[in-house]
C-alpha atoms as a PDB file:
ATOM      1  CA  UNK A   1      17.425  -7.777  -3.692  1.00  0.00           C
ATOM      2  CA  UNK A   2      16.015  -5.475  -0.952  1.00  0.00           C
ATOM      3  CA  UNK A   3      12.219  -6.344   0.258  1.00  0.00           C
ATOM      4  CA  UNK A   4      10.283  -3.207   0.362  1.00  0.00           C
ATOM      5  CA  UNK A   5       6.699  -4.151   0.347  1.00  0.00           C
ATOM      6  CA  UNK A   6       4.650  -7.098   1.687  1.00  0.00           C
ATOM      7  CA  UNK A   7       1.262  -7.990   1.439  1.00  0.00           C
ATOM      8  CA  UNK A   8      -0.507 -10.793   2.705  1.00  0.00           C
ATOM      9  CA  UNK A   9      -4.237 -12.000   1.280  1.00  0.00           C
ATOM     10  CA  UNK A  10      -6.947 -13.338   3.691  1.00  0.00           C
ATOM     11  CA  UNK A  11      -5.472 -17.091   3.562  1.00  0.00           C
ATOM     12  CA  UNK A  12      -1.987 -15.913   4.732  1.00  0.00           C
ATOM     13  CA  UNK A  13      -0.101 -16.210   1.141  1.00  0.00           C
ATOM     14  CA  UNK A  14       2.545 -13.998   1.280  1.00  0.00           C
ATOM     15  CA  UNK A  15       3.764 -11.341  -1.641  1.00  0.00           C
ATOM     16  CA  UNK A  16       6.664  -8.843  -1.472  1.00  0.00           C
ATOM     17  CA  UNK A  17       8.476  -6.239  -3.743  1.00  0.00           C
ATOM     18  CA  UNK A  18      11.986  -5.071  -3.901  1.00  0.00           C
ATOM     19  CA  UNK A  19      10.206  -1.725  -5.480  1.00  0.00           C
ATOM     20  CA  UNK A  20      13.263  -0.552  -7.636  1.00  0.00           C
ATOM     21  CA  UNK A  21      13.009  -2.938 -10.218  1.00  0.00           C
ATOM     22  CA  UNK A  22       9.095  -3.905 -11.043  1.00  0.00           C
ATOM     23  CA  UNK A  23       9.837  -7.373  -9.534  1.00  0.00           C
ATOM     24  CA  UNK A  24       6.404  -8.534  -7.602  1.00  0.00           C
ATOM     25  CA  UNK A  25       7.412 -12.064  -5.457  1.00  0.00           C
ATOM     26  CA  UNK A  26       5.108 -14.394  -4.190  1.00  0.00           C
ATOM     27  CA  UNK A  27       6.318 -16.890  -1.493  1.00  0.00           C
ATOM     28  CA  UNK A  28       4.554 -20.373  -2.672  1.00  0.00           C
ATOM     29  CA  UNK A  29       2.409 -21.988  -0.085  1.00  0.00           C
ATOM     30  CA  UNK A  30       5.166 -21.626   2.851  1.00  0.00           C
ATOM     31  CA  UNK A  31       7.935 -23.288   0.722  1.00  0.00           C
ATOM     32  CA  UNK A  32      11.132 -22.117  -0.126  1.00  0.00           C
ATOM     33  CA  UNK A  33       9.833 -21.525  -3.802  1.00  0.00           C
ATOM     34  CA  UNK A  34       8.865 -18.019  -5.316  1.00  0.00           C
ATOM     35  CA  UNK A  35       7.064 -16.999  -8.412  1.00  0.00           C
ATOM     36  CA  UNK A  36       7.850 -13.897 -10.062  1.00  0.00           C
ATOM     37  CA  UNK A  37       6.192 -11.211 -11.602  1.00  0.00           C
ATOM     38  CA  UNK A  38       7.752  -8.091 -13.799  1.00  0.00           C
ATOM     39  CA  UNK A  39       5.984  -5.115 -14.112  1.00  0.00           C
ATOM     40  CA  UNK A  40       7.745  -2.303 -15.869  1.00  0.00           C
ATOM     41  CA  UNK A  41       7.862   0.449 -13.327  1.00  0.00           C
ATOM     42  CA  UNK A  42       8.531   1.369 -10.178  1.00  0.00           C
ATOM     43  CA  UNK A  43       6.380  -0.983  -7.493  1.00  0.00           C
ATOM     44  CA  UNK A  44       5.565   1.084  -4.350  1.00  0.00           C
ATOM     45  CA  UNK A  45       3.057  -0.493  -2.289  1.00  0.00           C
ATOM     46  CA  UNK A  46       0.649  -3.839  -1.913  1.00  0.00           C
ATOM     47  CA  UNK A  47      -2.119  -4.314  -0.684  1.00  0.00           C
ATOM     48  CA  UNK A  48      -4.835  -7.640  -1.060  1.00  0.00           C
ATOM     49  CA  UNK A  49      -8.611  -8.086  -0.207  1.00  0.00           C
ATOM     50  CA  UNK A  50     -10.440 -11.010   0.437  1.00  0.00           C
ATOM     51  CA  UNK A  51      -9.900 -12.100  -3.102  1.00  0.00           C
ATOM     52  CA  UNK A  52      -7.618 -15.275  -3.739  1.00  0.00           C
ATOM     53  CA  UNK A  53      -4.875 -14.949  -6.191  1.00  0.00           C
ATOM     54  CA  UNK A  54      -4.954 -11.166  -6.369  1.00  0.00           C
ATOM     55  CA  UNK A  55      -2.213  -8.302  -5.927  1.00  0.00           C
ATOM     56  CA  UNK A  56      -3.172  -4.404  -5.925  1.00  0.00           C
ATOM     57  CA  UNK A  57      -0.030  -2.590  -6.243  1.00  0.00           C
ATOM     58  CA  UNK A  58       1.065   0.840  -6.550  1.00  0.00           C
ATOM     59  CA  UNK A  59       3.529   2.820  -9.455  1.00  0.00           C
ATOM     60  CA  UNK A  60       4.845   6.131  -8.826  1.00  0.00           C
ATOM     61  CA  UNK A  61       7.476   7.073 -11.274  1.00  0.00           C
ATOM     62  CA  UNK A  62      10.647   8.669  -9.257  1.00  0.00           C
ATOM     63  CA  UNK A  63      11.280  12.269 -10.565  1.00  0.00           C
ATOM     64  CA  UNK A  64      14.149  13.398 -12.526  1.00  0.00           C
ATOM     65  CA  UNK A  65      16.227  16.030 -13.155  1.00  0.00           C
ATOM     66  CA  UNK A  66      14.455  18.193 -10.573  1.00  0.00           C
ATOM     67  CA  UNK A  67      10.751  17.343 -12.341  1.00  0.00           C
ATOM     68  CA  UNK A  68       7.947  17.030 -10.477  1.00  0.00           C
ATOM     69  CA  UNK A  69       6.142  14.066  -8.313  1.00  0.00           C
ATOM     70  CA  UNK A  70       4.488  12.226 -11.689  1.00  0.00           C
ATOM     71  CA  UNK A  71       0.764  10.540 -11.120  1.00  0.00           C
ATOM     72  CA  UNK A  72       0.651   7.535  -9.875  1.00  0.00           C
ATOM     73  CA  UNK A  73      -1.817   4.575 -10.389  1.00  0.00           C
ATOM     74  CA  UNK A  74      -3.091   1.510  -8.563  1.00  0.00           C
ATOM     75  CA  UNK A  75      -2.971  -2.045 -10.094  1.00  0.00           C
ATOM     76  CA  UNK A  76      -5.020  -5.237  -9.563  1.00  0.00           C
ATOM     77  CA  UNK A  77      -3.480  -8.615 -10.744  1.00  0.00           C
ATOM     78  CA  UNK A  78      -4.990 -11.866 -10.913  1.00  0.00           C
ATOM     79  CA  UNK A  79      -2.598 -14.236 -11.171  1.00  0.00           C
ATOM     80  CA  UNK A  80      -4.841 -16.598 -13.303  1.00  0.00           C
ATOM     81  CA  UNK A  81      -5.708 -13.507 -15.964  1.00  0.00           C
ATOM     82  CA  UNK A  82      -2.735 -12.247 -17.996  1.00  0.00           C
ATOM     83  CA  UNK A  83      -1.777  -8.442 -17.615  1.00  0.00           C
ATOM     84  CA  UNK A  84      -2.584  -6.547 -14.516  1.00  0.00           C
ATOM     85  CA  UNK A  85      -5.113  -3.726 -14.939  1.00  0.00           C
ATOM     86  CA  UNK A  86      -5.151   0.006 -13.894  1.00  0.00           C
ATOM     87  CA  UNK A  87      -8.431   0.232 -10.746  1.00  0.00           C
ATOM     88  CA  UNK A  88      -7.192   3.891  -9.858  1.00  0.00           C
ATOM     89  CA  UNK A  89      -5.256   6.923 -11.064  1.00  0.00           C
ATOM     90  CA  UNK A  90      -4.090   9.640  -8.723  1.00  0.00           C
ATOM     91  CA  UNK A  91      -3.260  12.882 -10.040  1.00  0.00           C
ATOM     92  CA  UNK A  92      -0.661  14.410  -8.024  1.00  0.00           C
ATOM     93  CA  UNK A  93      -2.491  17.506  -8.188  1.00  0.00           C
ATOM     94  CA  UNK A  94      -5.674  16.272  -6.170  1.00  0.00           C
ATOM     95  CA  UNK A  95      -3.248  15.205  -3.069  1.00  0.00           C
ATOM     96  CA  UNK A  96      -0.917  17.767  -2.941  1.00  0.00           C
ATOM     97  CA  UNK A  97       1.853  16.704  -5.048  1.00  0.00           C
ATOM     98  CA  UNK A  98       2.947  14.171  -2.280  1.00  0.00           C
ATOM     99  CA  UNK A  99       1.791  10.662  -2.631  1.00  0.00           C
ATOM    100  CA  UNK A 100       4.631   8.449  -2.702  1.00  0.00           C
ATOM    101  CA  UNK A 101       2.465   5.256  -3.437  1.00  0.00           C
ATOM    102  CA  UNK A 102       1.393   4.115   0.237  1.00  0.00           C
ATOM    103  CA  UNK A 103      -2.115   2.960   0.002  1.00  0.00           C
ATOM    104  CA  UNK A 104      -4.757   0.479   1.490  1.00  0.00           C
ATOM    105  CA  UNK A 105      -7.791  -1.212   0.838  1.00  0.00           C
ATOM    106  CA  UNK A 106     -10.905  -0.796   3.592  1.00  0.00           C
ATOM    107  CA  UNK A 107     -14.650  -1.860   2.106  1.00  0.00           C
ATOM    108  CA  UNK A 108     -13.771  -2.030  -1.361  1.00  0.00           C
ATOM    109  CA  UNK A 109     -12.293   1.834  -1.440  1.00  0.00           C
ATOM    110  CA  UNK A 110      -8.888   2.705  -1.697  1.00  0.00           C
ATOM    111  CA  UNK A 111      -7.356   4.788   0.882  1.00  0.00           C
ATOM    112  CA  UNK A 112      -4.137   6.288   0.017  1.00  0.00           C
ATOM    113  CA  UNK A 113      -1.781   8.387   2.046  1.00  0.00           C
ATOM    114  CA  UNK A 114       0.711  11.557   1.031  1.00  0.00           C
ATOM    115  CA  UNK A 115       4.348  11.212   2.463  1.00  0.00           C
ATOM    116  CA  UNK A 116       4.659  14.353   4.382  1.00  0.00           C
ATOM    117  CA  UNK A 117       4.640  15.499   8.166  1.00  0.00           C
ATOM    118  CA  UNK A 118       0.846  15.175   8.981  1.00  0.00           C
ATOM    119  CA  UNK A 119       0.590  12.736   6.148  1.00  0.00           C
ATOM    120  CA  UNK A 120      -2.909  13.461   4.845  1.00  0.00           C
ATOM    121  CA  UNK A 121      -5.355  10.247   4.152  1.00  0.00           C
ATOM    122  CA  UNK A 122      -7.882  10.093   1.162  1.00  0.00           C
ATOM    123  CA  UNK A 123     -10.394   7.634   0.016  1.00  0.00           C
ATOM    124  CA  UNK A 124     -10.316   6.926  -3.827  1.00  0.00           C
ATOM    125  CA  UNK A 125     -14.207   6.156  -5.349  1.00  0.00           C
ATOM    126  CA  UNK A 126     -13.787   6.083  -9.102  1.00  0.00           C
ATOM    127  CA  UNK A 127     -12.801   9.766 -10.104  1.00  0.00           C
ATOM    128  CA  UNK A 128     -13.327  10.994  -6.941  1.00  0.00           C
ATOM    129  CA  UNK A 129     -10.642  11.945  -4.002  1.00  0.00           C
ATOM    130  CA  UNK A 130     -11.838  12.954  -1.136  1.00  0.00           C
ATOM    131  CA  UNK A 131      -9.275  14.119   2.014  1.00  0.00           C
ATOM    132  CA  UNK A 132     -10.896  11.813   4.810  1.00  0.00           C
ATOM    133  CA  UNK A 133      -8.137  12.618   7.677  1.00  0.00           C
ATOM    134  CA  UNK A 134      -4.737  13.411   8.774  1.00  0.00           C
ATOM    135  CA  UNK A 135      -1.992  11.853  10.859  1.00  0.00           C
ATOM    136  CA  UNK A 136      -1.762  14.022  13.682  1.00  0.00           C
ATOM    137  CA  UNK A 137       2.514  14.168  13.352  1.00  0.00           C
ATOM    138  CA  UNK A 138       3.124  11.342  11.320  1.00  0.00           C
ATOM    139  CA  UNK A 139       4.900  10.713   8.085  1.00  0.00           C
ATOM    140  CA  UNK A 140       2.936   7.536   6.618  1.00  0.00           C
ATOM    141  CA  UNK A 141       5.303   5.191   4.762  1.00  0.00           C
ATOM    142  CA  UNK A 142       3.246   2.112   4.859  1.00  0.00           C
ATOM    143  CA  UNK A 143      -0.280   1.279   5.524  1.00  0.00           C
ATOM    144  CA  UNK A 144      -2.759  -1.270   6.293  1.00  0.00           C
ATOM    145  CA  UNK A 145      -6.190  -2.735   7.395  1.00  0.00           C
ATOM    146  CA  UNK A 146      -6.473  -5.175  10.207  1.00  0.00           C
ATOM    147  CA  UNK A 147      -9.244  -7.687  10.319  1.00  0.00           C
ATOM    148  CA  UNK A 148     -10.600  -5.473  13.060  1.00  0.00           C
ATOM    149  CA  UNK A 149     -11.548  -2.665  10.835  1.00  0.00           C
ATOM    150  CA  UNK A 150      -8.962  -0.512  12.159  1.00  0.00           C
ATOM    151  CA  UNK A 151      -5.728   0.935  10.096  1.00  0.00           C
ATOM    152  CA  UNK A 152      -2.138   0.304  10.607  1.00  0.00           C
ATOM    153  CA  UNK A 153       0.477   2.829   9.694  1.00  0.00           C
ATOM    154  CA  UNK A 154       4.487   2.635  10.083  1.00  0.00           C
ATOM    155  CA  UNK A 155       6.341   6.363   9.822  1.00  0.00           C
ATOM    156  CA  UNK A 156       9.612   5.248   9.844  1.00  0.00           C
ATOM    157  CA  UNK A 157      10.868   5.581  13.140  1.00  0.00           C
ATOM    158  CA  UNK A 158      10.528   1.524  14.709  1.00  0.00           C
ATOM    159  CA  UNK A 159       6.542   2.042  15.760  1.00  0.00           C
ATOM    160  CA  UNK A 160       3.712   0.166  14.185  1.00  0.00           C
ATOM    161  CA  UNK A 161       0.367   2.627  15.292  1.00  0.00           C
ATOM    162  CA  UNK A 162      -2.864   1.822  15.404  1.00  0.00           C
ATOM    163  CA  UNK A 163      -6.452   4.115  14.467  1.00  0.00           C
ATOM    164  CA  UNK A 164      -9.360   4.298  13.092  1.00  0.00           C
ATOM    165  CA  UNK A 165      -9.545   8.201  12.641  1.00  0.00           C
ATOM    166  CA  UNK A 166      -5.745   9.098  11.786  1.00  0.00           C
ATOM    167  CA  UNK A 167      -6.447  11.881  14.681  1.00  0.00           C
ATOM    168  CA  UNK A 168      -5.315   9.930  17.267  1.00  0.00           C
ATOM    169  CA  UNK A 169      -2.924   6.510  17.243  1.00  0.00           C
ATOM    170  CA  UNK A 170      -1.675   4.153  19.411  1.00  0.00           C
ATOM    171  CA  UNK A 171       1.880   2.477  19.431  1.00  0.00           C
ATOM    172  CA  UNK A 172       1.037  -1.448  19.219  1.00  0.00           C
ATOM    173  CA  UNK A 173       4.385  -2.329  18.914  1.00  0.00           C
ATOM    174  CA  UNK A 174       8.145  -0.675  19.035  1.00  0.00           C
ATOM    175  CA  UNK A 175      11.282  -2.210  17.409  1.00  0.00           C
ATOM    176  CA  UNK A 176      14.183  -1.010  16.956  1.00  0.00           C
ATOM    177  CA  UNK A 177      14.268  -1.071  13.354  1.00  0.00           C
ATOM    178  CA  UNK A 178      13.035   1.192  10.986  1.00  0.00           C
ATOM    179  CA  UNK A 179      10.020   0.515   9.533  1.00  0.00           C
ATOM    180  CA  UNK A 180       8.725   1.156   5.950  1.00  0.00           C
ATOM    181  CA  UNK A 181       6.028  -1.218   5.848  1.00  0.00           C
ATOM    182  CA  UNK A 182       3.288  -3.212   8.045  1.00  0.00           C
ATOM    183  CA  UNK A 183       0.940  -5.484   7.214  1.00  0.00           C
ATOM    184  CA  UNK A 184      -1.452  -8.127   8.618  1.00  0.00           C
ATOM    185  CA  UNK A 185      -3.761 -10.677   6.707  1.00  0.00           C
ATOM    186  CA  UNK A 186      -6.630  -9.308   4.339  1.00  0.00           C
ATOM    187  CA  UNK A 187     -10.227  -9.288   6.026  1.00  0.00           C
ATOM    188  CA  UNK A 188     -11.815 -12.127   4.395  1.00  0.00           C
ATOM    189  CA  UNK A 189     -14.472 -10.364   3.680  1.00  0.00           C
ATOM    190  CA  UNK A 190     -12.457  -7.696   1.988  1.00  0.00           C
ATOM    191  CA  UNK A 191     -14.353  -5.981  -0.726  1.00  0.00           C
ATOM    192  CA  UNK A 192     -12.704  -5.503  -4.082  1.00  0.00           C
ATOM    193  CA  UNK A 193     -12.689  -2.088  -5.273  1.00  0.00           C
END
């Protein structure tokens, strides 16, 4: 199995996804023991708020036979409730046709981000999508919130950047890896959305 995704809530408990399969992992309190999750479709992205024993994850069926980028939606699990339960929908048409599943959480709204050159950002409120930046020459593949209000973004290319406008970034770290994902622990006070 191939991690794709990681998220990490506000007391540092750890959750990843391979992505391909609809497996969602969950590393138990630091020891070498995982509990599983299966979720049938395509996991693209994590994310976690303040809120302990929760999961918001992303599905984005992957096209076939030349058919367009399907709708997507956004997930919140409790792992004490049963069945996870749909907190967003995003119509392909209202981004562009280009949202691969990347998304955050900031203040109880989600902010997702298409997978193009100039990847554009929008904040989900109920029904509403509303285009609230661009990248300025990046191609977002994975996106976050630091405890310092700010957002984190990985294109690809070994950089983790840092911004709070998505016009302008700064590297805060280089590897030379490449990177599909970042994250750092969820603001305690993290709103749910």
């Amino acid at each position: 199995m191939k991690v794709g995704q990681i998220a990490v809530t506000a007391d540092h408990k750890i959750f990843f996804c391979s992505g391909l399969d609809g497996s969602l992992m969950h590393l138990l309190d630091g020891r070498h023991e995982i509990q599983v999750f299966e979720f049938d479709g395509q996991i693209r992205d994590l994310a976690c708020t303040g809120e302990a024993e929760v999961i918001y994850f992303s599905v984005v069926p992957t096209p076939q036979n030349g058919e367009p980028l399907a709708d997507g939606k956004i997930y919140r699990r409790h792992f004490g409730e049963g069945r996870p339960t749909v907190v967003a929908t995003i119509r392909q048409a209202d981004v562009g046709g280009n949202w691969w599943g990347a998304f955050t959480i900031k203040d109880g709204a989600i902010h997702i981000a298409t997978l193009e050159n100039d990847s554009r950002i929008f904040k989900v409120a109920g029904e509403a999508v509303t285009e609230v930046g661009r990248s300025n020459g990046h191609k977002i593949r994975g996106l976050t919130v630091g405890g310092d209000g700010a957002f984190y973004f990985v294109d690809g290319n070994g950089k983790v950047f840092k911004t709070t406008n998505f016009q302008t970034a700064e590297s805060v770290l280089t590897t030379g890896r490449r990177l599909t994902d970042v994250n750092l622990a969820a603001p305690t006070d993290g709103a749910r959305p």
